[in-house]
PDB file of N, CA and C in Angstrom:
ATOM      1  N   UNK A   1     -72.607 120.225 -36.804  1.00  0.00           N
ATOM      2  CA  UNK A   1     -72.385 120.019 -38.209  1.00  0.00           C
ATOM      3  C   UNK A   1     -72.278 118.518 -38.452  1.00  0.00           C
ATOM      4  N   UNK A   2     -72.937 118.058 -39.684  1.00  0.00           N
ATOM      5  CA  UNK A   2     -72.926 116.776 -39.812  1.00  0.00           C
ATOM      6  C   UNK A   2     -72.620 116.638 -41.193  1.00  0.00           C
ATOM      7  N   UNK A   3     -71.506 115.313 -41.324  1.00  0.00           N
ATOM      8  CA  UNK A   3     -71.380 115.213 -42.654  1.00  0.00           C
ATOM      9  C   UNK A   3     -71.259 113.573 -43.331  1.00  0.00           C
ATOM     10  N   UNK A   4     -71.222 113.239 -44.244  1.00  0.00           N
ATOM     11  CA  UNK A   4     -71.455 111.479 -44.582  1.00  0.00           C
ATOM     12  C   UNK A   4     -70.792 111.533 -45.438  1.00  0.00           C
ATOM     13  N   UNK A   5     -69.789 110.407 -45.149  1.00  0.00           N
ATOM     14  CA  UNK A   5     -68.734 110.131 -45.756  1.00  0.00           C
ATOM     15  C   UNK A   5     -68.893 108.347 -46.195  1.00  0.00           C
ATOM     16  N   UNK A   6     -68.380 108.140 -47.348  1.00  0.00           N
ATOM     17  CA  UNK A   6     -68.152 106.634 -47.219  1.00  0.00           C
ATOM     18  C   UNK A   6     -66.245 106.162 -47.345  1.00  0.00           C
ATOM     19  N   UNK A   7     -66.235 104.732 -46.457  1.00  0.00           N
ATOM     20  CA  UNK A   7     -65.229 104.580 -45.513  1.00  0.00           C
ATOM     21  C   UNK A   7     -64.540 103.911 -47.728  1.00  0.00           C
ATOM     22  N   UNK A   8     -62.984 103.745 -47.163  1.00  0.00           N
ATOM     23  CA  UNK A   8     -62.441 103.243 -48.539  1.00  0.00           C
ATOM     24  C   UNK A   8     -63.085 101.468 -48.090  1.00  0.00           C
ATOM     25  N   UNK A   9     -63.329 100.762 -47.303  1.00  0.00           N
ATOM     26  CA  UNK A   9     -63.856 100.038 -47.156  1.00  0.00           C
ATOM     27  C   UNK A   9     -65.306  99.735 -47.667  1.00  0.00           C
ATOM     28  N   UNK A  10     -66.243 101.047 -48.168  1.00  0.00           N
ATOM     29  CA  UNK A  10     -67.630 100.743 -48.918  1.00  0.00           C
ATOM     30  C   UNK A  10     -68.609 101.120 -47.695  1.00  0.00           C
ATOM     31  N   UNK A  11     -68.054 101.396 -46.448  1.00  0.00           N
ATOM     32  CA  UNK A  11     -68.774 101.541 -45.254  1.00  0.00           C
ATOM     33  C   UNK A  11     -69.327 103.179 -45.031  1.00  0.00           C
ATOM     34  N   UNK A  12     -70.540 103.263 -44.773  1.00  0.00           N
ATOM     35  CA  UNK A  12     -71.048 104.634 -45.044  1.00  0.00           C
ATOM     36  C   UNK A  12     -70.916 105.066 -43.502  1.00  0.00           C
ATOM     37  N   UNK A  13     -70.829 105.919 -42.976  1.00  0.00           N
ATOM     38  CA  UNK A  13     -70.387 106.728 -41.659  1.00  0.00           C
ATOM     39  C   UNK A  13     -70.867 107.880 -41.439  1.00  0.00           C
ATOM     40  N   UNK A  14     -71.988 108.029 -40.557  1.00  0.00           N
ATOM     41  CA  UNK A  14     -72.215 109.507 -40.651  1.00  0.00           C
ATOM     42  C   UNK A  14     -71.016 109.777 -39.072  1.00  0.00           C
ATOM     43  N   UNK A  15     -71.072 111.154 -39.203  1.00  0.00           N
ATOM     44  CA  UNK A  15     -69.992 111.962 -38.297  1.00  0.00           C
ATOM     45  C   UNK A  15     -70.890 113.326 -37.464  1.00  0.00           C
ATOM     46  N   UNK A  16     -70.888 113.341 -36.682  1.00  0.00           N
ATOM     47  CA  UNK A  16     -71.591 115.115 -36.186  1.00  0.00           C
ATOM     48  C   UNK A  16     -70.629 115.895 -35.517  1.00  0.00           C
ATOM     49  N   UNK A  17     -69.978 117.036 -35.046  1.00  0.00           N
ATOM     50  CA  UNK A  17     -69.141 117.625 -34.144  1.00  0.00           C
ATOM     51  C   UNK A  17     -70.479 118.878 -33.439  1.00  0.00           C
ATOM     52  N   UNK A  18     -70.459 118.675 -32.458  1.00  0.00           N
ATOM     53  CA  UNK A  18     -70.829 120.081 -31.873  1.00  0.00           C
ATOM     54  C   UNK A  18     -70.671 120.365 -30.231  1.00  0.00           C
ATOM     55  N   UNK A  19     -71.194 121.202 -29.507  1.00  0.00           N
ATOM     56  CA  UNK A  19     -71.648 121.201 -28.173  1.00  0.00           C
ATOM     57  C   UNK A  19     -72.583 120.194 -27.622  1.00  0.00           C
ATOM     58  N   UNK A  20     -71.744 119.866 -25.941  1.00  0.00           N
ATOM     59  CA  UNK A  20     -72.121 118.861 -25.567  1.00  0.00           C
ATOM     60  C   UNK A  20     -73.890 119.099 -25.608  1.00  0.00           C
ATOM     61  N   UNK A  21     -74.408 120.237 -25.572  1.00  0.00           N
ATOM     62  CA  UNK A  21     -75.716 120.301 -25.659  1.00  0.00           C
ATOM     63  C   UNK A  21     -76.627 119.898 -25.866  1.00  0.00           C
ATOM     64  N   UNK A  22     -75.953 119.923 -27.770  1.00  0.00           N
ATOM     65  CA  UNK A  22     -76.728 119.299 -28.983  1.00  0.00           C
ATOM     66  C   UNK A  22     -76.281 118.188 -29.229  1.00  0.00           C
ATOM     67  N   UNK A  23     -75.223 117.683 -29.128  1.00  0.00           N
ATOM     68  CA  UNK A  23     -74.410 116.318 -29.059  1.00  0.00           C
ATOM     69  C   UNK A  23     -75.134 115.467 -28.205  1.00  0.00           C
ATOM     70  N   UNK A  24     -75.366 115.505 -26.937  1.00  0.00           N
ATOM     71  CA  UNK A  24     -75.876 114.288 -26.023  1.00  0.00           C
ATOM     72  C   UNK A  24     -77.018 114.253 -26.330  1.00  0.00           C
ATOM     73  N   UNK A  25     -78.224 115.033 -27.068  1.00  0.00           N
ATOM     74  CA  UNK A  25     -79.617 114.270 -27.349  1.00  0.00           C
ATOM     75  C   UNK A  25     -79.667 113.408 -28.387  1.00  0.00           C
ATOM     76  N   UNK A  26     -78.471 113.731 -29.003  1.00  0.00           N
ATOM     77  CA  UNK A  26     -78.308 112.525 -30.435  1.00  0.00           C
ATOM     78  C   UNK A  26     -77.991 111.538 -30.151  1.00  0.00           C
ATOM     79  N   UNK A  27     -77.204 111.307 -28.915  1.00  0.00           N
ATOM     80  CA  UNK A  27     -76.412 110.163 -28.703  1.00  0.00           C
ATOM     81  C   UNK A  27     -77.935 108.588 -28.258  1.00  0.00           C
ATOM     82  N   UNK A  28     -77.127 107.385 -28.741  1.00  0.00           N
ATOM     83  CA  UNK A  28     -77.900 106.416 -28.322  1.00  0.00           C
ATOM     84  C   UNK A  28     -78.394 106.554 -26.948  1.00  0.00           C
ATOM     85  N   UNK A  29     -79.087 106.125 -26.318  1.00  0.00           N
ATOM     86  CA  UNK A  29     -79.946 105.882 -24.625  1.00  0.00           C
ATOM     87  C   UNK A  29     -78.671 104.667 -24.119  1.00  0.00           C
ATOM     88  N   UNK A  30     -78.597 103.810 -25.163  1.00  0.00           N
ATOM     89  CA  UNK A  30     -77.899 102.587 -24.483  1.00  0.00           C
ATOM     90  C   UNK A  30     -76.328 102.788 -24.306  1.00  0.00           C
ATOM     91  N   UNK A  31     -76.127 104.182 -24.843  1.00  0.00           N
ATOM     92  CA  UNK A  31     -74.681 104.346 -24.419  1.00  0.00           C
ATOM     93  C   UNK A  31     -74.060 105.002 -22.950  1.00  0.00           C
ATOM     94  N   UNK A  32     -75.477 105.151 -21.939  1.00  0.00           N
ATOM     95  CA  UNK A  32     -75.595 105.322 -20.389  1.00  0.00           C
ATOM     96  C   UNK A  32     -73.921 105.392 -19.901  1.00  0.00           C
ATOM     97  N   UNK A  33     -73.403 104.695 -19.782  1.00  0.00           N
ATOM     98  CA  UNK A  33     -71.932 104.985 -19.296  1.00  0.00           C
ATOM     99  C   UNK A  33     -71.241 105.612 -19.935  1.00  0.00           C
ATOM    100  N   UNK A  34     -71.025 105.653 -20.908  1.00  0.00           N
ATOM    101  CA  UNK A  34     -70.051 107.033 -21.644  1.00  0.00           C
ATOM    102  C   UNK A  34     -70.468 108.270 -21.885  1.00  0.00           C
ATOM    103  N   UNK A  35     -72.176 107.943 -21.782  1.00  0.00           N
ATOM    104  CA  UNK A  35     -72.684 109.723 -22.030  1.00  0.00           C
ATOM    105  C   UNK A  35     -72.236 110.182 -20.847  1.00  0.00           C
ATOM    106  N   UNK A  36     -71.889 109.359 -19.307  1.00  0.00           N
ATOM    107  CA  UNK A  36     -72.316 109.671 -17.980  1.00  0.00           C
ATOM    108  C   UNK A  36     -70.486 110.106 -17.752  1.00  0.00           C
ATOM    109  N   UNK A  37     -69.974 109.224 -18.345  1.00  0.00           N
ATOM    110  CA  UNK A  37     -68.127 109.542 -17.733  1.00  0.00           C
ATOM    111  C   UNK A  37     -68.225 110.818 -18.837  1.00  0.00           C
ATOM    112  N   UNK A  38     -68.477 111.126 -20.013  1.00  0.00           N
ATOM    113  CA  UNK A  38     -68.157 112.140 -21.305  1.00  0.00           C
ATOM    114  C   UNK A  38     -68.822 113.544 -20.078  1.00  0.00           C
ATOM    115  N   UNK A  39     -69.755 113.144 -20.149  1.00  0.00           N
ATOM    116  CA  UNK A  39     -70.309 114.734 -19.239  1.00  0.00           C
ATOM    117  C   UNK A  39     -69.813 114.909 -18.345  1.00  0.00           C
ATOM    118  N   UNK A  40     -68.835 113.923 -17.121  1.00  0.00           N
ATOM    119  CA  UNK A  40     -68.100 114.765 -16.248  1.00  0.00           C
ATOM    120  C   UNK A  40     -67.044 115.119 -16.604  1.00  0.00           C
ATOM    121  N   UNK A  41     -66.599 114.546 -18.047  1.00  0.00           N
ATOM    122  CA  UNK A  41     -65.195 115.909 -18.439  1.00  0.00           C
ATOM    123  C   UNK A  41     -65.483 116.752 -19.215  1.00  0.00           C
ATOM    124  N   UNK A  42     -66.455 116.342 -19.513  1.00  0.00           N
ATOM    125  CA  UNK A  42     -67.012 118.063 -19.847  1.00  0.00           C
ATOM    126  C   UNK A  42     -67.116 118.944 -18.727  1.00  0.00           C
ATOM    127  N   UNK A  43     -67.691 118.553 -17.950  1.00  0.00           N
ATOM    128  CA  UNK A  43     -68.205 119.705 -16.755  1.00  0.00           C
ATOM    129  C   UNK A  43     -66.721 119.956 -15.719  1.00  0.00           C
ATOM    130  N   UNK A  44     -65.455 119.063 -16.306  1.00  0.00           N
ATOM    131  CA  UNK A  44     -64.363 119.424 -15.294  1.00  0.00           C
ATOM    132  C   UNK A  44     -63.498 120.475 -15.910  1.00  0.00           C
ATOM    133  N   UNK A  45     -64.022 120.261 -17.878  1.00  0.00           N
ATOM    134  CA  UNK A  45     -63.184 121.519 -17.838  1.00  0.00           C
ATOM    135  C   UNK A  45     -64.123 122.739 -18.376  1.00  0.00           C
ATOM    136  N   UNK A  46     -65.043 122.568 -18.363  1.00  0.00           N
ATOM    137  CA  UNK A  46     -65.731 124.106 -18.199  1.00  0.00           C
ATOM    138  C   UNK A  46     -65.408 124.630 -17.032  1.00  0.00           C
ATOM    139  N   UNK A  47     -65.471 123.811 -15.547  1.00  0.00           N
ATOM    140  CA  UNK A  47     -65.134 124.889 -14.400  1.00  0.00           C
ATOM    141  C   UNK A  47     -63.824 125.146 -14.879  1.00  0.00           C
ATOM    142  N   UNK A  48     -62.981 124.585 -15.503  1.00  0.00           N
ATOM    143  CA  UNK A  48     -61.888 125.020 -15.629  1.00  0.00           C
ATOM    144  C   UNK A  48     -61.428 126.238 -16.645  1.00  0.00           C
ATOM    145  N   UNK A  49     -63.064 126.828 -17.461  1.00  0.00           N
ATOM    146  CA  UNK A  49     -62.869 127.467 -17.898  1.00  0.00           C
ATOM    147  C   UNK A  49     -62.230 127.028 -19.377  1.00  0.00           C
ATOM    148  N   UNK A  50     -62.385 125.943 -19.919  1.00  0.00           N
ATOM    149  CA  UNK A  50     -62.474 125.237 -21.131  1.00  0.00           C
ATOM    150  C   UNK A  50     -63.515 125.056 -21.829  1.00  0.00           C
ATOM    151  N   UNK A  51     -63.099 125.430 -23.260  1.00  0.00           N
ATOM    152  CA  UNK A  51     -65.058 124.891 -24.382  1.00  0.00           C
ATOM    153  C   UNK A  51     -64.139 123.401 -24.637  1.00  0.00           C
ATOM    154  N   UNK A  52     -65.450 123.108 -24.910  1.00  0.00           N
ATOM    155  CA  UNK A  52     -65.227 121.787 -25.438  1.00  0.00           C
ATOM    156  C   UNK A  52     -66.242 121.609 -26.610  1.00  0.00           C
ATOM    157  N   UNK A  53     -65.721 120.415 -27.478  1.00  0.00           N
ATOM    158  CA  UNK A  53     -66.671 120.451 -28.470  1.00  0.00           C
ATOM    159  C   UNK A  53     -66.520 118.423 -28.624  1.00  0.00           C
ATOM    160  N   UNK A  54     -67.940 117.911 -29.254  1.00  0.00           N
ATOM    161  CA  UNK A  54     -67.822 116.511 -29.241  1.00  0.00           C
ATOM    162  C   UNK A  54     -68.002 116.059 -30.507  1.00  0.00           C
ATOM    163  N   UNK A  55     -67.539 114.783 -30.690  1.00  0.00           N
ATOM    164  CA  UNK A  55     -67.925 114.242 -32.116  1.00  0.00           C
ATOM    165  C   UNK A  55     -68.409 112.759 -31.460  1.00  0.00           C
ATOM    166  N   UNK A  56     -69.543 112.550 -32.841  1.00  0.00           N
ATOM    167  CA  UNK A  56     -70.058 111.432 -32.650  1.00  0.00           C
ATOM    168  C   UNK A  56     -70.334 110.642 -33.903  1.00  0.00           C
ATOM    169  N   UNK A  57     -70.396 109.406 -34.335  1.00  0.00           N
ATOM    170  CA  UNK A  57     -70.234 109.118 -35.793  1.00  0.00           C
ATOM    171  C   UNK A  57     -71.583 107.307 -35.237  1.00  0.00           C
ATOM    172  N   UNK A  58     -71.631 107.151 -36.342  1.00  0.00           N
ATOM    173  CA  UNK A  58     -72.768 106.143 -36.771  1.00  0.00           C
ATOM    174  C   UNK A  58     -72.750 105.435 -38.037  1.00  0.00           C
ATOM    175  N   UNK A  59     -72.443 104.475 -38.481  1.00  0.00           N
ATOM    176  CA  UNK A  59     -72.787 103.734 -39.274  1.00  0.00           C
ATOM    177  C   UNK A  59     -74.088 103.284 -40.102  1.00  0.00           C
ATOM    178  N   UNK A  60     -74.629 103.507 -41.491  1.00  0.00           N
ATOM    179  CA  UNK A  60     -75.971 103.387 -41.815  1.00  0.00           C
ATOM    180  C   UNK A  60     -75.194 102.194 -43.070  1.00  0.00           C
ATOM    181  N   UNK A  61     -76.393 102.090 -43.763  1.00  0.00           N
ATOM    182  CA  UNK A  61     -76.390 100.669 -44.774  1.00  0.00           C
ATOM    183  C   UNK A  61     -76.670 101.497 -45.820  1.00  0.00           C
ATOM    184  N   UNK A  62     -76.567 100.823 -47.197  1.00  0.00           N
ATOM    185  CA  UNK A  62     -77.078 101.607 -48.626  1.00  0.00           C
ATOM    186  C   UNK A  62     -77.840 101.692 -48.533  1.00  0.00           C
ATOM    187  N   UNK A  63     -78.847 100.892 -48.049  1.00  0.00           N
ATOM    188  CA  UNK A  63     -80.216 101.275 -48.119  1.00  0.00           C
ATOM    189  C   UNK A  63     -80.798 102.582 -47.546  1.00  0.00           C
ATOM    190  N   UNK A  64     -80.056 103.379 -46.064  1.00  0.00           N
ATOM    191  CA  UNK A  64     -80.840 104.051 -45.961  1.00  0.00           C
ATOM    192  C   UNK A  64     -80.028 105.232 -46.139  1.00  0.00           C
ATOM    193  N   UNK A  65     -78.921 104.868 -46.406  1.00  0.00           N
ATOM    194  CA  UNK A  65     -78.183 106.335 -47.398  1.00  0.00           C
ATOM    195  C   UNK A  65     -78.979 106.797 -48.857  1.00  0.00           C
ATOM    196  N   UNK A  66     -79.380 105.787 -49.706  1.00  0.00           N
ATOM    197  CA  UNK A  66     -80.140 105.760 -50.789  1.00  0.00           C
ATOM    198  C   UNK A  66     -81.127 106.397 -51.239  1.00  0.00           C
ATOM    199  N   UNK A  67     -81.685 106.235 -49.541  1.00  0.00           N
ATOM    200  CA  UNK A  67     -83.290 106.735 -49.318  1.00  0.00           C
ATOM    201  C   UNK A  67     -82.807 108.369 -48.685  1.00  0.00           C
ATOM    202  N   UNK A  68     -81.795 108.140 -47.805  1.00  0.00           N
ATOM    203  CA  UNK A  68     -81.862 109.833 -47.293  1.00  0.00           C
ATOM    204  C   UNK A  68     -81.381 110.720 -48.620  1.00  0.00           C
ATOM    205  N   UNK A  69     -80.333 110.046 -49.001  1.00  0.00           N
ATOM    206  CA  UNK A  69     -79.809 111.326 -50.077  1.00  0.00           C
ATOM    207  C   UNK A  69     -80.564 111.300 -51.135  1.00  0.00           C
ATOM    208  N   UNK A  70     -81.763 110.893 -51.238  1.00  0.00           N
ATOM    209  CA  UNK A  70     -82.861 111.061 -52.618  1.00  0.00           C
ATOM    210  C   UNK A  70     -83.710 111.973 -51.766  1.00  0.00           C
ATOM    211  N   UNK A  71     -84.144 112.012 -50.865  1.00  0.00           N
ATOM    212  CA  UNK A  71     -84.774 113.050 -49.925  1.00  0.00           C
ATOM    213  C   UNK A  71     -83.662 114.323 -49.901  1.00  0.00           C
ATOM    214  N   UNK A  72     -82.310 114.134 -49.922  1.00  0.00           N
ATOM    215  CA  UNK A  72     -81.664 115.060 -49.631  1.00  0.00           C
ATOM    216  C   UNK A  72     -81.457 116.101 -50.593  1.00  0.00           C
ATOM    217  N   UNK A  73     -81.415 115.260 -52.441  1.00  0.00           N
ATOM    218  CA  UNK A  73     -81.136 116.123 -52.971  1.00  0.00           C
ATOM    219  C   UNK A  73     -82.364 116.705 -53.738  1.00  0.00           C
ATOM    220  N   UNK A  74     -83.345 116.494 -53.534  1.00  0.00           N
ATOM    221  CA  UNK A  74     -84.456 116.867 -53.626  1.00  0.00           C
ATOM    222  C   UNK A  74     -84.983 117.998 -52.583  1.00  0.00           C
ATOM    223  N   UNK A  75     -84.723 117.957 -51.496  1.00  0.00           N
ATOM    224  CA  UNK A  75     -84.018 119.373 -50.587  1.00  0.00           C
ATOM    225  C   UNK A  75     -83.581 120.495 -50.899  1.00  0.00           C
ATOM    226  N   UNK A  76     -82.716 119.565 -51.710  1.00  0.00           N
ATOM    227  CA  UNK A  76     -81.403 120.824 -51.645  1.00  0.00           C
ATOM    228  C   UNK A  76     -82.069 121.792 -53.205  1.00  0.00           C
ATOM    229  N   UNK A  77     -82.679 120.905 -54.275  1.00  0.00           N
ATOM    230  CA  UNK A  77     -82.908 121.399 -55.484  1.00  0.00           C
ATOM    231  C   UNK A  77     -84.496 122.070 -55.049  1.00  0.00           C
ATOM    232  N   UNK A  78     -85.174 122.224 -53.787  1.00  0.00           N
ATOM    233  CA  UNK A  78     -86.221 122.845 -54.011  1.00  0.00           C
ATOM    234  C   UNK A  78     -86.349 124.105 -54.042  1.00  0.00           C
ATOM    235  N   UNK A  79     -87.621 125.031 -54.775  1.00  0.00           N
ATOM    236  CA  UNK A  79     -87.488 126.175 -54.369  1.00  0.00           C
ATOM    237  C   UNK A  79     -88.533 126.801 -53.709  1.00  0.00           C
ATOM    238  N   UNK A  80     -89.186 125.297 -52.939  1.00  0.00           N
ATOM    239  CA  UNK A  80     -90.212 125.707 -51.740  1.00  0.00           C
ATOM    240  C   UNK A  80     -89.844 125.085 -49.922  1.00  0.00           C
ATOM    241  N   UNK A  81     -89.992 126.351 -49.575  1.00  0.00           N
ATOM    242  CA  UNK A  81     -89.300 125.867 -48.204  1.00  0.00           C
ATOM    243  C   UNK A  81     -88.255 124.731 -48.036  1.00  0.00           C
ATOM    244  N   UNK A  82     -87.416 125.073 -48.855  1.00  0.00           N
ATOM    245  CA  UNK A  82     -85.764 123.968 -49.246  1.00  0.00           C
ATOM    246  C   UNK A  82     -85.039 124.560 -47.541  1.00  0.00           C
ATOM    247  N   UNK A  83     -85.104 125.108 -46.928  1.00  0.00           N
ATOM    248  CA  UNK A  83     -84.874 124.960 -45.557  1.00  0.00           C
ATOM    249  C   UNK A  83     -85.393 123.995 -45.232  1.00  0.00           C
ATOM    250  N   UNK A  84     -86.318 123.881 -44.316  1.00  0.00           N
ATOM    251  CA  UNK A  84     -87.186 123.526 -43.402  1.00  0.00           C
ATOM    252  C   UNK A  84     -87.231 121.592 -44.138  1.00  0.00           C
ATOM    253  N   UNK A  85     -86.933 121.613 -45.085  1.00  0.00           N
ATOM    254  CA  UNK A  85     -87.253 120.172 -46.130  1.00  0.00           C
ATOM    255  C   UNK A  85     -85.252 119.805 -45.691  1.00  0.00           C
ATOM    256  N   UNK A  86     -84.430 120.459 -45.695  1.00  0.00           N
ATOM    257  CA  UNK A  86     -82.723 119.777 -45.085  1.00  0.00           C
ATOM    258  C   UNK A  86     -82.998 119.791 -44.355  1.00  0.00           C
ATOM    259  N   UNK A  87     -83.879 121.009 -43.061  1.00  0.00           N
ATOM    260  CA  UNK A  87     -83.799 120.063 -41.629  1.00  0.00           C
ATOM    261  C   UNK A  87     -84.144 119.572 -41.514  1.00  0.00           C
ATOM    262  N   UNK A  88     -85.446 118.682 -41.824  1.00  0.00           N
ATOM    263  CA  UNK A  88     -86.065 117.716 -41.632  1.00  0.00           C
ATOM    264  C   UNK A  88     -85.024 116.352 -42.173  1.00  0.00           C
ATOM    265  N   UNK A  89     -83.973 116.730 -43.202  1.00  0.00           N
ATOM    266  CA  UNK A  89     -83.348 115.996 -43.807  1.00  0.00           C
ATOM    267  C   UNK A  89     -82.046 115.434 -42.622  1.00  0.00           C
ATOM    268  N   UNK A  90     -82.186 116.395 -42.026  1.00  0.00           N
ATOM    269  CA  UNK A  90     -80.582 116.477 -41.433  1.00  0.00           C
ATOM    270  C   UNK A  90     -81.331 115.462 -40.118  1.00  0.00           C
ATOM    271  N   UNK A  91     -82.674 115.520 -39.928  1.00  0.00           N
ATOM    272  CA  UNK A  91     -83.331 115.014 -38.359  1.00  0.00           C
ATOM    273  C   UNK A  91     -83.024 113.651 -39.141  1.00  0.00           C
ATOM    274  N   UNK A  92     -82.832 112.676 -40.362  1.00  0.00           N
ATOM    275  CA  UNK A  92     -83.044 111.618 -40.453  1.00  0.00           C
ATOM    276  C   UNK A  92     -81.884 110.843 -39.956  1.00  0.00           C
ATOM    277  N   UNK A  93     -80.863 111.523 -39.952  1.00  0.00           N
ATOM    278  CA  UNK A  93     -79.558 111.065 -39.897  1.00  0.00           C
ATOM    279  C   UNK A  93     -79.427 111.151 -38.363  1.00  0.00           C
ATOM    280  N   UNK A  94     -79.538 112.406 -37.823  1.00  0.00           N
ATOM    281  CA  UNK A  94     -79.021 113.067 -36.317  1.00  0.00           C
ATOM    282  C   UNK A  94     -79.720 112.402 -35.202  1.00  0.00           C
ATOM    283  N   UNK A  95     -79.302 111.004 -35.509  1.00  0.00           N
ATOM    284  CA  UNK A  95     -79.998 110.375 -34.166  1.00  0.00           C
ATOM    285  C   UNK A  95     -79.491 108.695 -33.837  1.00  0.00           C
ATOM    286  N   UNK A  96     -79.727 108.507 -33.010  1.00  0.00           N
ATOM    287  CA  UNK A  96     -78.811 107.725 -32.400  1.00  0.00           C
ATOM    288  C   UNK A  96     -77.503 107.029 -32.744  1.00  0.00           C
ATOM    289  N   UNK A  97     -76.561 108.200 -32.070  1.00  0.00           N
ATOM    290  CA  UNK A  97     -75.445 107.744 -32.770  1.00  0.00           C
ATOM    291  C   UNK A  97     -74.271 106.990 -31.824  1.00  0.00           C
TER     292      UNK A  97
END
């Protein structure tokens, strides 16, 4: 689940929570050491018979909040394949975070 918030500072923030699954393909490449320590506590407490769930957040500019949420609500108001037009919406955001 992903949601965009702006900070009381004027700072726009996107946020995601999910399984490490879907969580680590979003994550940046250049964050190599924390994806690498994050996945062995993940994997210490699944043997342990623990879920776990991750959050990951990202910072964007007006500019490309501007541009996604004019794509977004144009999404949301369609009444042709208005699915398939948010996921594509949701892929703009869900990535390197």
């Amino acid at each position: 689940m992903t949601q965009v918030f702006r900070e009381p500072s004027g700072k726009i923030v996107v946020m995601c929570k999910g399984a490490d699954s879907i969580i680590f393909p979003l994550l940046s490449k250049n964050n190599y050491e924390l994806i690498n320590t994050t996945s062995q506590y993940v994997d210490d407490y699944a043997r342990s018979g623990l879920r776990t769930l991750l959050f990951a957040e990202k910072y964007i500019s007006e500019d490309e909040y501007m541009s996604w949420n004019l794509e977004f609500l144009q999404a949301a108001n369609s009444l042709d394949n208005r699915e398939e037009r948010l996921d594509r919406c949701a892929e703009m955001l869900e990535n390197n975070f």
